[in-house]
Protein backbone atom coordinates (compact mmCIF):
# COMPACT_ATOMS: atom_id res chain seq x y z
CA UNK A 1 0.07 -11.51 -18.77
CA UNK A 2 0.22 -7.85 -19.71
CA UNK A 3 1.09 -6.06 -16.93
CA UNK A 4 -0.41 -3.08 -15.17
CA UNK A 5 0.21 -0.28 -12.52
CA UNK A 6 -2.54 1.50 -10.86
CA UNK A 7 -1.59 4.81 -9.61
CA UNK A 8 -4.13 6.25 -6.58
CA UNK A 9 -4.52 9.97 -6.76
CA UNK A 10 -5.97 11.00 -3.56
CA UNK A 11 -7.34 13.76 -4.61
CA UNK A 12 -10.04 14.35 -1.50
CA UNK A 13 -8.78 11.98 -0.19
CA UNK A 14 -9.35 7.76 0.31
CA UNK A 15 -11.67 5.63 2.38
CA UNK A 16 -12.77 1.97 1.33
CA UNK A 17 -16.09 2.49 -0.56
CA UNK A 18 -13.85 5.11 -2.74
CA UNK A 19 -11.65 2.70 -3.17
CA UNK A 20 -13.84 0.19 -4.58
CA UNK A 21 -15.59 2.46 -6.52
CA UNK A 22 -12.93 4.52 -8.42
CA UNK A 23 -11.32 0.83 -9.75
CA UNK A 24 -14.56 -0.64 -10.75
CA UNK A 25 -15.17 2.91 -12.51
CA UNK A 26 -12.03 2.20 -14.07
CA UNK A 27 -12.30 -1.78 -15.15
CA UNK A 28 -16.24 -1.79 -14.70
CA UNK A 29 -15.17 -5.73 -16.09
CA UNK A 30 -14.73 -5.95 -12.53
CA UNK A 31 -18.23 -5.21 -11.13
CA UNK A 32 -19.99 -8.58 -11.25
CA UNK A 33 -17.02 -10.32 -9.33
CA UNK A 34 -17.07 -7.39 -6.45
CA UNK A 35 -20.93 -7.85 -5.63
CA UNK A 36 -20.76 -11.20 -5.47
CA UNK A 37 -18.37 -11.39 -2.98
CA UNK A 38 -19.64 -8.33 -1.05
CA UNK A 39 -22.94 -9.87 -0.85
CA UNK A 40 -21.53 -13.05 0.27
CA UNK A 41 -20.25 -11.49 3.70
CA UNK A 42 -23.78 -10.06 4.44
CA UNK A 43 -26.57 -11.70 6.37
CA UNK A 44 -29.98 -11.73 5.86
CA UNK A 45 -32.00 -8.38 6.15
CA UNK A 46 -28.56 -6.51 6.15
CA UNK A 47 -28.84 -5.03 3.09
CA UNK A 48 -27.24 -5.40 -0.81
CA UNK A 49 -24.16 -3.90 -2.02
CA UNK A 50 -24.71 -0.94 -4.62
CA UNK A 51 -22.99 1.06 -7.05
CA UNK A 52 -24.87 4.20 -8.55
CA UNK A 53 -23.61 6.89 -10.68
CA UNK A 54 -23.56 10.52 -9.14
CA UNK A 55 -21.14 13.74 -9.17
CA UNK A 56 -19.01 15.36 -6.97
CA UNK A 57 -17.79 19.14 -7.65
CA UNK A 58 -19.36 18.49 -11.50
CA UNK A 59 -17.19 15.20 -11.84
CA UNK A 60 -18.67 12.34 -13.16
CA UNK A 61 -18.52 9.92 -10.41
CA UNK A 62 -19.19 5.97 -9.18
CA UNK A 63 -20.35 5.56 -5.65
CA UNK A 64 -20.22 2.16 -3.64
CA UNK A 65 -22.20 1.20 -0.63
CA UNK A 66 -25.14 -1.08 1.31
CA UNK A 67 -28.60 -0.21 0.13
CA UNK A 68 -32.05 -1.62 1.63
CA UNK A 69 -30.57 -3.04 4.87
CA UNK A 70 -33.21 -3.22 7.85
CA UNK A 71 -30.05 -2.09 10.41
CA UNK A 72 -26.74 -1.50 10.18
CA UNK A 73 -25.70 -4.21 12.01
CA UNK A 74 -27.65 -7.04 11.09
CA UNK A 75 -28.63 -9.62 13.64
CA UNK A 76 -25.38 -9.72 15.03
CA UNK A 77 -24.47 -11.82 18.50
CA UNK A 78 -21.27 -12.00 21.00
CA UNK A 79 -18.59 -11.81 19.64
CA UNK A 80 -19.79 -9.37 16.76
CA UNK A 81 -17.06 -6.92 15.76
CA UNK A 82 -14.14 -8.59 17.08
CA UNK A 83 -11.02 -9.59 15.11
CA UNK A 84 -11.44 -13.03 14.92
CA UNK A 85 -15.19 -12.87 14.29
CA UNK A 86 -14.77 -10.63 11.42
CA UNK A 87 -11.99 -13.17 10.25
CA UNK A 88 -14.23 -15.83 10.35
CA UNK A 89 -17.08 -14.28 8.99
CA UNK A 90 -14.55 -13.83 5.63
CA UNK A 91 -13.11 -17.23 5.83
CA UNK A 92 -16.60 -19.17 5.81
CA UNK A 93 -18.22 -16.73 3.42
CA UNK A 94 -18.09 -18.17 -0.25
CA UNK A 95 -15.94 -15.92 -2.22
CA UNK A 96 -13.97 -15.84 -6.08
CA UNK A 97 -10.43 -17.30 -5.54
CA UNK A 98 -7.88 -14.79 -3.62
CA UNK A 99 -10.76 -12.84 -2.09
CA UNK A 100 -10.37 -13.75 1.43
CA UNK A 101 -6.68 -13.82 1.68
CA UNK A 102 -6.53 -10.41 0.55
CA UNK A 103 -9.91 -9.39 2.83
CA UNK A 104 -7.88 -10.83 5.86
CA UNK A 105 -4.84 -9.28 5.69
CA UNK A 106 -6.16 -6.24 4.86
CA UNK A 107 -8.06 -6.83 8.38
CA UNK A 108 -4.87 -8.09 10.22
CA UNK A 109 -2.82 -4.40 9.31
CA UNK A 110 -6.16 -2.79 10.72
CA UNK A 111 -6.02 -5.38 13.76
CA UNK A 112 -1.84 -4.72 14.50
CA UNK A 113 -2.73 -0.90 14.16
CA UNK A 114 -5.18 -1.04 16.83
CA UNK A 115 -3.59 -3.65 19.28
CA UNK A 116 -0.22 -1.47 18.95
CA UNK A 117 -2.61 1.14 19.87
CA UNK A 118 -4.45 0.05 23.08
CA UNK A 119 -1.73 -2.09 24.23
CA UNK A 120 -3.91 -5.21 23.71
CA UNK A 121 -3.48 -8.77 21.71
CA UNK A 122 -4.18 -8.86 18.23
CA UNK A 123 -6.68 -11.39 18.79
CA UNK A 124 -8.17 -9.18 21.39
CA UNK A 125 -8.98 -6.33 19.21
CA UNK A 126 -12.78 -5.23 18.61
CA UNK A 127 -13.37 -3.04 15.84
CA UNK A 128 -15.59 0.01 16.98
CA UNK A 129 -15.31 2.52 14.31
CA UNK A 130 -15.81 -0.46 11.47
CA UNK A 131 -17.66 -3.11 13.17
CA UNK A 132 -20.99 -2.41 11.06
CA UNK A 133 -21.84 -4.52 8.24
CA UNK A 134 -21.16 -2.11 5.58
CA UNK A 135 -17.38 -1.41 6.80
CA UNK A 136 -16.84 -5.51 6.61
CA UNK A 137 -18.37 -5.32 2.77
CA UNK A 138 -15.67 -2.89 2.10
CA UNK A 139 -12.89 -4.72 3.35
CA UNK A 140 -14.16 -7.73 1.45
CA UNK A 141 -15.21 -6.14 -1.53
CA UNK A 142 -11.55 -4.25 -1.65
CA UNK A 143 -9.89 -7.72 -1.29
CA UNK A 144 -12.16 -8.44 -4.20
CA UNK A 145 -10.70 -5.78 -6.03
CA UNK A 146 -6.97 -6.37 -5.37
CA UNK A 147 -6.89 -10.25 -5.85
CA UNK A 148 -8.57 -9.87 -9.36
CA UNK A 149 -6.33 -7.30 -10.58
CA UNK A 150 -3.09 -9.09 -9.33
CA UNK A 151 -3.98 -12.75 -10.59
CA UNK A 152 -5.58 -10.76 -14.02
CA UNK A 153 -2.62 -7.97 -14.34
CA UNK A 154 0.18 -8.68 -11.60
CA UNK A 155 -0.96 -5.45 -10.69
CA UNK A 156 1.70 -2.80 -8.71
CA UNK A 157 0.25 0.19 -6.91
CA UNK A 158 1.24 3.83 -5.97
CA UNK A 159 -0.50 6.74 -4.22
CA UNK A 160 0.33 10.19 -4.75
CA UNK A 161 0.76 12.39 -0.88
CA UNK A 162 -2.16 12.09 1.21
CA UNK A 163 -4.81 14.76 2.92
CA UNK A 164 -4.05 15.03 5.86
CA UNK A 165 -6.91 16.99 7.05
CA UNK A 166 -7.73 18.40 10.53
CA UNK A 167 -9.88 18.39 13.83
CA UNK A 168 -11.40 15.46 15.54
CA UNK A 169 -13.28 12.25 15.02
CA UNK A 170 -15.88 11.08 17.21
CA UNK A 171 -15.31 7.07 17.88
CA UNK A 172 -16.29 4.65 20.69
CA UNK A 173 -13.19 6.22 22.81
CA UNK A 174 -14.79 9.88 22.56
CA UNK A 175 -13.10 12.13 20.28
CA UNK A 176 -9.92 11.47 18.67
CA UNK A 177 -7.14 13.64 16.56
CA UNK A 178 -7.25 13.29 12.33
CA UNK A 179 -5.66 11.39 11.07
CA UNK A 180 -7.02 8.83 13.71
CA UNK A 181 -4.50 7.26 15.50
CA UNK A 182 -4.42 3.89 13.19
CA UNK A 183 -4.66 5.75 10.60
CA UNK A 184 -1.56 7.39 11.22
CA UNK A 185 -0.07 4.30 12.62
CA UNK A 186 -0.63 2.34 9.19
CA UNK A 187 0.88 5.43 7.26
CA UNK A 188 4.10 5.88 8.65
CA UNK A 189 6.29 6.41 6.20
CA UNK A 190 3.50 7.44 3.14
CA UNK A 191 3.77 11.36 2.16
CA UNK A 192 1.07 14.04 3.34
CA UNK A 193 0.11 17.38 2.28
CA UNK A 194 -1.70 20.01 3.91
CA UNK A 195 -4.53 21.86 1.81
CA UNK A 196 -6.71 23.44 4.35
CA UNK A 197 -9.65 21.47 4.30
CA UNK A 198 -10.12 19.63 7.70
CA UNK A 199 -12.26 16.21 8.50
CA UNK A 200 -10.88 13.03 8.23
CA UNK A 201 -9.99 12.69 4.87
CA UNK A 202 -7.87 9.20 5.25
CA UNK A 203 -10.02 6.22 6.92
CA UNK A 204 -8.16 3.51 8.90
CA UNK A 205 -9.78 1.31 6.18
CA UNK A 206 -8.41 3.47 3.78
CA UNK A 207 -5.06 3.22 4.96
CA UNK A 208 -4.89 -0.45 5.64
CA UNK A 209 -5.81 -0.82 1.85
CA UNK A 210 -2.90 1.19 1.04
CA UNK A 211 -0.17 -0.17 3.45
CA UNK A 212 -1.94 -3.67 1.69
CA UNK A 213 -0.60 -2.65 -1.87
CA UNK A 214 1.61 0.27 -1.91
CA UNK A 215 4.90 -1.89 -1.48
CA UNK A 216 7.48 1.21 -2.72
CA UNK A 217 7.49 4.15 -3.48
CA UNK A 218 6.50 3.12 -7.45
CA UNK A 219 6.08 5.77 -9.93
CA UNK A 220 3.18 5.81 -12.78
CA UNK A 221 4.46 5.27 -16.07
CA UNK A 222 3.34 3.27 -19.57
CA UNK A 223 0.14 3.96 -21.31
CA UNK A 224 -2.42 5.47 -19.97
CA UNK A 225 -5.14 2.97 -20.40
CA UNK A 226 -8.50 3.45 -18.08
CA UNK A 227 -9.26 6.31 -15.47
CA UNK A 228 -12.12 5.86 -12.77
CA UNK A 229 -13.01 8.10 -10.00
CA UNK A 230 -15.11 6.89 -6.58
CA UNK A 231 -16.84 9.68 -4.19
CA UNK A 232 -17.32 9.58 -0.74
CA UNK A 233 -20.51 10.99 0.96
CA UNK A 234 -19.30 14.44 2.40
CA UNK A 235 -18.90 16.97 0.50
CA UNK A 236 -15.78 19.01 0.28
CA UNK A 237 -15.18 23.16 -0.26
CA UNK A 238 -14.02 24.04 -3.58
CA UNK A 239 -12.74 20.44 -4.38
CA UNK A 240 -14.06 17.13 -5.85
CA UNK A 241 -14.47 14.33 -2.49
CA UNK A 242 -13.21 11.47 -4.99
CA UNK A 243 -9.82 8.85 -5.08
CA UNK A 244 -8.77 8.88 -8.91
CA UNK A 245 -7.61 5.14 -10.22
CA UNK A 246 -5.12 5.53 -13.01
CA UNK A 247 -4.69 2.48 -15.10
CA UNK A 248 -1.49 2.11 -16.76
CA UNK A 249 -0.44 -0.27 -18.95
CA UNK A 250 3.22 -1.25 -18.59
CA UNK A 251 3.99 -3.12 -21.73
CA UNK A 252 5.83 -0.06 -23.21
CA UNK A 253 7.97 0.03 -20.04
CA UNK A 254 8.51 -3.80 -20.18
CA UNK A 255 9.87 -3.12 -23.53
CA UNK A 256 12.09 -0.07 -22.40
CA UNK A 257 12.66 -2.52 -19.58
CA UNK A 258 13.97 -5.20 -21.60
CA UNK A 259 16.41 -3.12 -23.85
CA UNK A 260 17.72 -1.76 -20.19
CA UNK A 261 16.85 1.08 -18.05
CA UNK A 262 19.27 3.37 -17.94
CA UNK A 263 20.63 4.77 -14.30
CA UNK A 264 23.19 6.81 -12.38
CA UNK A 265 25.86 5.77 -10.38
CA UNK A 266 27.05 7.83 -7.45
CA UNK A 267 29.47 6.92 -5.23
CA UNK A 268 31.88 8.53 -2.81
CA UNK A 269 34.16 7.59 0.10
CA UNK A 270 33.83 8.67 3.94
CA UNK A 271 36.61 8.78 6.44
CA UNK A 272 35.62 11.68 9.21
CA UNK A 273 31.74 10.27 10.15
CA UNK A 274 31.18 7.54 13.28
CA UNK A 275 29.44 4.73 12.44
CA UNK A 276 26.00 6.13 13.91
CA UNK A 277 26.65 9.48 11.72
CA UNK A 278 27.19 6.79 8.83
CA UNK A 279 23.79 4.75 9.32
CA UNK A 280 21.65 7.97 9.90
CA UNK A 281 22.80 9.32 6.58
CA UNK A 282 22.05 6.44 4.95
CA UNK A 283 19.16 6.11 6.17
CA UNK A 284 17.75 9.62 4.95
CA UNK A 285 19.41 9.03 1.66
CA UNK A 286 17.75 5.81 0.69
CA UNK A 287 14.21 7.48 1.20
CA UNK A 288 14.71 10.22 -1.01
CA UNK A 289 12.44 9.60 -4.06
CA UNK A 290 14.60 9.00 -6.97
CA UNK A 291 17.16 6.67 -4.78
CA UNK A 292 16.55 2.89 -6.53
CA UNK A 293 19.19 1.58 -3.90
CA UNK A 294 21.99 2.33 -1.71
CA UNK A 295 24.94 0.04 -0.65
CA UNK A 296 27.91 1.05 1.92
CA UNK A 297 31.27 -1.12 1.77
CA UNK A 298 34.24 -0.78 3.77
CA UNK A 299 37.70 0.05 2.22
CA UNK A 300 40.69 1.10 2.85
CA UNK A 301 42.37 4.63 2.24
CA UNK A 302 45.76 5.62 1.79
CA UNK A 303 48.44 5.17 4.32
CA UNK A 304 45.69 2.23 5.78
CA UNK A 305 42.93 4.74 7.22
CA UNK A 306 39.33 2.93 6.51
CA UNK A 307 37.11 4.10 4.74
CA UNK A 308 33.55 3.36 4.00
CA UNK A 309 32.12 3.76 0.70
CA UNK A 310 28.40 4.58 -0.23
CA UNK A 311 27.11 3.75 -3.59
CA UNK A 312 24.19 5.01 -4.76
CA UNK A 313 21.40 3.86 -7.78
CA UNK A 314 19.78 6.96 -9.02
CA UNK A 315 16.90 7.68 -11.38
CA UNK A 316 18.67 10.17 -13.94
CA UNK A 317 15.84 12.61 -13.36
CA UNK A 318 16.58 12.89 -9.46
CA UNK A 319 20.35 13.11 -9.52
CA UNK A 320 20.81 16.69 -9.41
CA UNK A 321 18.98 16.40 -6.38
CA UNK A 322 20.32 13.35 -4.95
CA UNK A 323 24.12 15.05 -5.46
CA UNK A 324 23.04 18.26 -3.42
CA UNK A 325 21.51 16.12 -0.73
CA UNK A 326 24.80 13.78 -0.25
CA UNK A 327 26.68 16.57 -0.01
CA UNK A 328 24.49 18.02 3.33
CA UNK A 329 23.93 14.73 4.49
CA UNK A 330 27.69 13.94 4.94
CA UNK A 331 30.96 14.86 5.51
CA UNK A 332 32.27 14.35 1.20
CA UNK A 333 33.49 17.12 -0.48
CA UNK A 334 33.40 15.13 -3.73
CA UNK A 335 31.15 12.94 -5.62
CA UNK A 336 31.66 10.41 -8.81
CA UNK A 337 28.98 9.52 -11.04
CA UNK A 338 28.37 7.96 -14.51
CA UNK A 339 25.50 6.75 -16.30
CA UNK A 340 24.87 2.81 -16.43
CA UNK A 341 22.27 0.82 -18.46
CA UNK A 342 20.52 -2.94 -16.01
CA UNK A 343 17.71 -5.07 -17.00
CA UNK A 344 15.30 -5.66 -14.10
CA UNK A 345 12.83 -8.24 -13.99
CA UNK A 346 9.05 -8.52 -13.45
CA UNK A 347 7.99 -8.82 -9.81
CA UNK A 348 4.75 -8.56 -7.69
CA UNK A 349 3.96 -8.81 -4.16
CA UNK A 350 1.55 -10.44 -2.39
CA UNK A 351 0.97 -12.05 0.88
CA UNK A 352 -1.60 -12.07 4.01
CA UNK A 353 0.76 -11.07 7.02
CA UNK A 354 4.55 -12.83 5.74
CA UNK A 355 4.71 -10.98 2.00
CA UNK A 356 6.26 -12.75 -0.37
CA UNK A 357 8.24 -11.48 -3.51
CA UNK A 358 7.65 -13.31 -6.53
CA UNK A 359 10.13 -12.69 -9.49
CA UNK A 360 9.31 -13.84 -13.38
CA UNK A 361 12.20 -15.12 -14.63
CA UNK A 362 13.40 -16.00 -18.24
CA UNK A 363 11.70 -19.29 -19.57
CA UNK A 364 8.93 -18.76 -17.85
CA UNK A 365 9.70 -19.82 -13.86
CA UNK A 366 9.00 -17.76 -11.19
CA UNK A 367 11.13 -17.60 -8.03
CA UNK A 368 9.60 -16.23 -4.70
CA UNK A 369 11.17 -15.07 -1.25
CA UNK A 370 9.56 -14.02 2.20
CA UNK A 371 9.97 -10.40 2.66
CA UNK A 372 12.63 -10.49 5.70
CA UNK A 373 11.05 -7.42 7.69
CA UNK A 374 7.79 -9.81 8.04
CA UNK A 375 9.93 -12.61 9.52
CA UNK A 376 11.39 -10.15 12.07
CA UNK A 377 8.69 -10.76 14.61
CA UNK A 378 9.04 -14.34 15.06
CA UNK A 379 11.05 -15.32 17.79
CA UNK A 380 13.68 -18.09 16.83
CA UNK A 381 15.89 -18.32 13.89
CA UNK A 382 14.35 -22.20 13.48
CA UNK A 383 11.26 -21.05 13.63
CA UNK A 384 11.94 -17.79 11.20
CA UNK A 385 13.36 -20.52 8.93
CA UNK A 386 10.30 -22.94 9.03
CA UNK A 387 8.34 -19.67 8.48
CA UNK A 388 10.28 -18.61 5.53
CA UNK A 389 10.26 -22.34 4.08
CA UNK A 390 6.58 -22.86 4.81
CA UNK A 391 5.01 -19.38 2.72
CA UNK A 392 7.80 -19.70 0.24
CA UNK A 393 6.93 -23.07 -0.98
CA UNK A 394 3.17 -22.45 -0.44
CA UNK A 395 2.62 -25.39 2.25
């Protein structure tokens, strides 16, 4: 397998028809696969999915949506637009291998945004804003997307900072802020930018497909192999509306990988913080974009005063900044650091609503652990246990 990473540049920003479109402008291999199983989800007299070739702010451009359909709902009944119908629409639907896992949990982050939301059960949840047919063939046709590219490439995602836009958004419960309040729920965490232009740049579907694949904060890097770019339908002032998909291919990192990546070491000891001081620190230190990890270990000082001692993983390219930060961040007045060389190996993650870390080891076996945050939820340690057995041997 050679391995790839798909960098999102959110240029105008990223909803789930610009999603699908900007990859399968990118690895048009993919196109065949992605209307079958968008057309599988659709009833009768709903329509066809469509790509067709266009332009946005003189940029060549691939467009995705539902052409023909006699009403944008179909000949829907009770039920229609609810979590669990939408589930089992996707589950009975016959779709390419890995489809409807990713589909679902794409739908489940959507589902948890809302239900945190309105103070309701998950399985309570009735999608308003993308109960329509078209909405459903993105999720599907997204899941399409992501399981091809991960069983084809092991394929790792980033995003560069998001629109944030501006103003409000009519939905079913009148008008709401931008982002929309899943929206923002689903990006906690991701980084924004402000450039002027309001509208809701940033659909909840958008963001569930992120929060779906963007596991880190991974960087682009390799050869640059494939570009695609897919529009949305507004147009935007003095910008292109389109999400860029870069396609990178890793092997020349592998290889860099391999020989060992080189990385800085910084460490230094604390004796004058309180433990809450301590974890806060820490915490802001970890998320700073160049950190690869961050360990604290108690020790002990002279004449027996404890200490605690952070170590720190750093990118060589970020440790200027990293030193400057530790230094406002706590209470040191002196830092150590030297440069190290580590092999890492090949991982990917995938999962429905337990993630699960699968690592390529040498020889050829692969070893695979439940992402513990996931687990968190489940009340129990048996039950967390049986959890963690049951998605880590795949019963």
């Amino acid at each position: 397998m050679t391995l790839r990473h798909i960098h999102l540049d959110a240029v105008g920003g990223i909803a789930g028809d610009m999603f699908v479109a900007a990859l399968v402008d990118a690895v048009p291999a993919l196109r065949d696969r992605v209307l079958g199983d968008a057309a599988a989800v659709l009833p009768s007299g709903a329509g066809a999915p469509a790509f067709s070739a266009g332009a946005s702010s003189g940029i060549s451009v691939l467009r995705f949506g539902l052409e023909g359909g006699q009403d944008g709902h179909g000949d829907h009944h009770d039920g229609y637009g609810s979590y669990r119908h939408m589930v089992g629409l996707i589950r009975e639907a016959r779709l390419a291998e890995g489809t409807a896992g990713h589909a679902v949990a794409i739908l489940t982050l959507l589902a948890e945004a809302e239900a945190g939301i309105h103070g309701v059960p998950v399985d309570q949840v009735h999608f308003h804003e993308i109960g329509d047919w078209d909405s459903l063939m993105d999720v599907v046709a997204a899941g399409s997307v992501a399981a091809a590219l991960d069983t084809a490439w092991g394929a790792t995602w980033s995003v560069s900072d998001l629109p944030l836009g501006g103003g409000r958004v009519r939905a079913a419960h009148g008008l709401l802020p931008v982002p929309a309040p899943a929206t923002a729920r689903l990006l906690e965490g991701f980084e924004w930018r402000d450039d002027g232009v309001s509208g809701e740049r940033v659909t909840p579907t958008g963001a569930a497909i992120l929060r779906h694949l963007v596991t880190g904060p991974g960087r682009p890097g390799g050869r640059l192999e494939a570009t695609g770019s897919g529009a949305g339908t507004r147009e935007l002032p003095g910008m292109p509306n389109i999400l860029r998909a870069l396609v990178f291919d890793t092997g020349s990192a592998a290889a860099a990988r391999d020989a060992g990546q080189e990385v800085a070491v910084l460490s230094f000891d604390i004796d004058d913080m309180t433990g809450e001081e301590i974890g806060v620190a820490a915490d802001r230190l970890r998320a700073l974009d160049g950190v690869l990890d961050l360990a604290l270990a108690p020790l002990t000082g002279k004449k027996g005063r404890p200490l605690t001692g952070f170590r720190l993983l750093v990118r060589p390219d970020a440790l200027a900044l990293v030193r400057e930060r530790c230094l406002l961040e706590t209470s040191t007045i002196g830092l150590r650091w030297r440069m190290e060389r580590r092999t890492v190996l090949p991982r990917r993650t995938s999962g429905e609503t337990v993630r699960i870390k699968r690592v390529e080891r040498p020889g050829g076996t692969t070893t695979a652990k439940a992402e513990s945050d996931d687990l968190a939820g489940i009340d129990g340690l048996a039950a967390r246990r049986a959890r963690k057995s049951e998605v880590e041997t795949g019963r």
